[in-house]
Protein backbone atom coordinates (compact mmCIF):
# COMPACT_ATOMS: atom_id res chain seq x y z
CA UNK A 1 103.72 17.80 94.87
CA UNK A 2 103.12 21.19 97.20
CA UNK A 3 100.02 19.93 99.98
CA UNK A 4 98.98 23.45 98.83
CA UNK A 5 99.03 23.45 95.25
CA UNK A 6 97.20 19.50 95.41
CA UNK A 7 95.06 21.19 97.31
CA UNK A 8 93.77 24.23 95.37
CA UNK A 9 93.97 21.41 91.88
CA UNK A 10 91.61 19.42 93.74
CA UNK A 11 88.26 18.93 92.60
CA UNK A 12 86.52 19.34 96.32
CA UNK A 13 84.13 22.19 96.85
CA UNK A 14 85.13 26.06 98.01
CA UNK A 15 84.00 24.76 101.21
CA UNK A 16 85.76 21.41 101.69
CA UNK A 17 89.17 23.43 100.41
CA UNK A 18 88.57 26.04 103.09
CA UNK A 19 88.49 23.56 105.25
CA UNK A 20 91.43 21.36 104.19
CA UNK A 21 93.79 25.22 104.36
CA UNK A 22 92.75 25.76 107.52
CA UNK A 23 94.32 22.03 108.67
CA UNK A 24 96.92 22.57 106.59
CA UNK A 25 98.08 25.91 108.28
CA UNK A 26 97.75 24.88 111.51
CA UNK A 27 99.96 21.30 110.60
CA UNK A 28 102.49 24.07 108.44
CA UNK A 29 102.96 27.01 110.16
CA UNK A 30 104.68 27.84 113.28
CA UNK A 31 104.98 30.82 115.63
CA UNK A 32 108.41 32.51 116.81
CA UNK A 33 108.59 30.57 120.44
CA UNK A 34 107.09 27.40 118.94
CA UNK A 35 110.25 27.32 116.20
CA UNK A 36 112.57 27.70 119.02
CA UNK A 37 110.69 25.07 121.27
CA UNK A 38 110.46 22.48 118.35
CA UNK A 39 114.03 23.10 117.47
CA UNK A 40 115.44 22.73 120.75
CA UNK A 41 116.72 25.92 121.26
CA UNK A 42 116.08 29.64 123.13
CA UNK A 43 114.70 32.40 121.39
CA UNK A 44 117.84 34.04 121.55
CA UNK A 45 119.10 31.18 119.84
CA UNK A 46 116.91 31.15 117.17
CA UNK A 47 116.80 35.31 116.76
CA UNK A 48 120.57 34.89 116.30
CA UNK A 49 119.68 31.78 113.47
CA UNK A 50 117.68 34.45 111.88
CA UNK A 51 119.96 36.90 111.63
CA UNK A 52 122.94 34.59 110.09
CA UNK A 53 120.73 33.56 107.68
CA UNK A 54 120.41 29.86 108.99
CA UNK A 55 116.89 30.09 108.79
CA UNK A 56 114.03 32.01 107.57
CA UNK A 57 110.49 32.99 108.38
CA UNK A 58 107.99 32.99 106.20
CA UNK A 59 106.66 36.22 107.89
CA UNK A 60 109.68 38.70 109.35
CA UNK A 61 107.85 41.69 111.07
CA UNK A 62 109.04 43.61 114.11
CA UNK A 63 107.08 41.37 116.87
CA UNK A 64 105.80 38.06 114.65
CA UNK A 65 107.55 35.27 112.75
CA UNK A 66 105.84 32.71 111.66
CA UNK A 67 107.85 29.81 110.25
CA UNK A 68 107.18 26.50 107.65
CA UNK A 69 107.47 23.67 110.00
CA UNK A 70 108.96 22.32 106.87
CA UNK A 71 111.97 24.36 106.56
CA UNK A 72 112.35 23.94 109.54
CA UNK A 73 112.30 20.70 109.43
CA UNK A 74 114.90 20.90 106.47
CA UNK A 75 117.31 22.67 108.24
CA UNK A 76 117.14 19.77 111.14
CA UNK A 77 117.70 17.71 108.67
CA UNK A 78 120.72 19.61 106.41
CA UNK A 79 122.07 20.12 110.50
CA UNK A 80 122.06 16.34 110.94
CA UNK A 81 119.82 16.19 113.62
């Protein structure tokens, strides 16, 4: 099951879930120059990735991506890698 949907089922308190999402995001979610860094690639690289559609961000604006380190991870391993 989801870490995130366990984790809002879960029968901790408001506080104890706040805290458990908070470690969760920072284990899950990855920045623009991290993606590129933990794939092994430059950011041109990985802007040119994005736009073919190899992989996504979770957030697309104008100056911020943020990625799941677990599609990320995904597409390492569809990629073989």
């Amino acid at each position: 099951m989801d870490p995130f949907i366990e984790l809002f089922h879960s029968e901790k308190s408001d506080q104890e879930k706040k805290s458990a999402l908070r470690s969760l995001l920072q284990e899950e979610l990855i920045n623009y120059e991290g993606a590129a860094h933990y794939l092994g690639i430059s950011r041109t690289t990985l802007r040119k990735y994005i736009k073919e559609k190899r992989i996504q961000p979770l957030i697309d604006q104008p100056q911020f991506q943020v990625f799941l380190k677990s599609d990320i991870d995904a597409y390492l391993q569809k990629k073989g890698k």
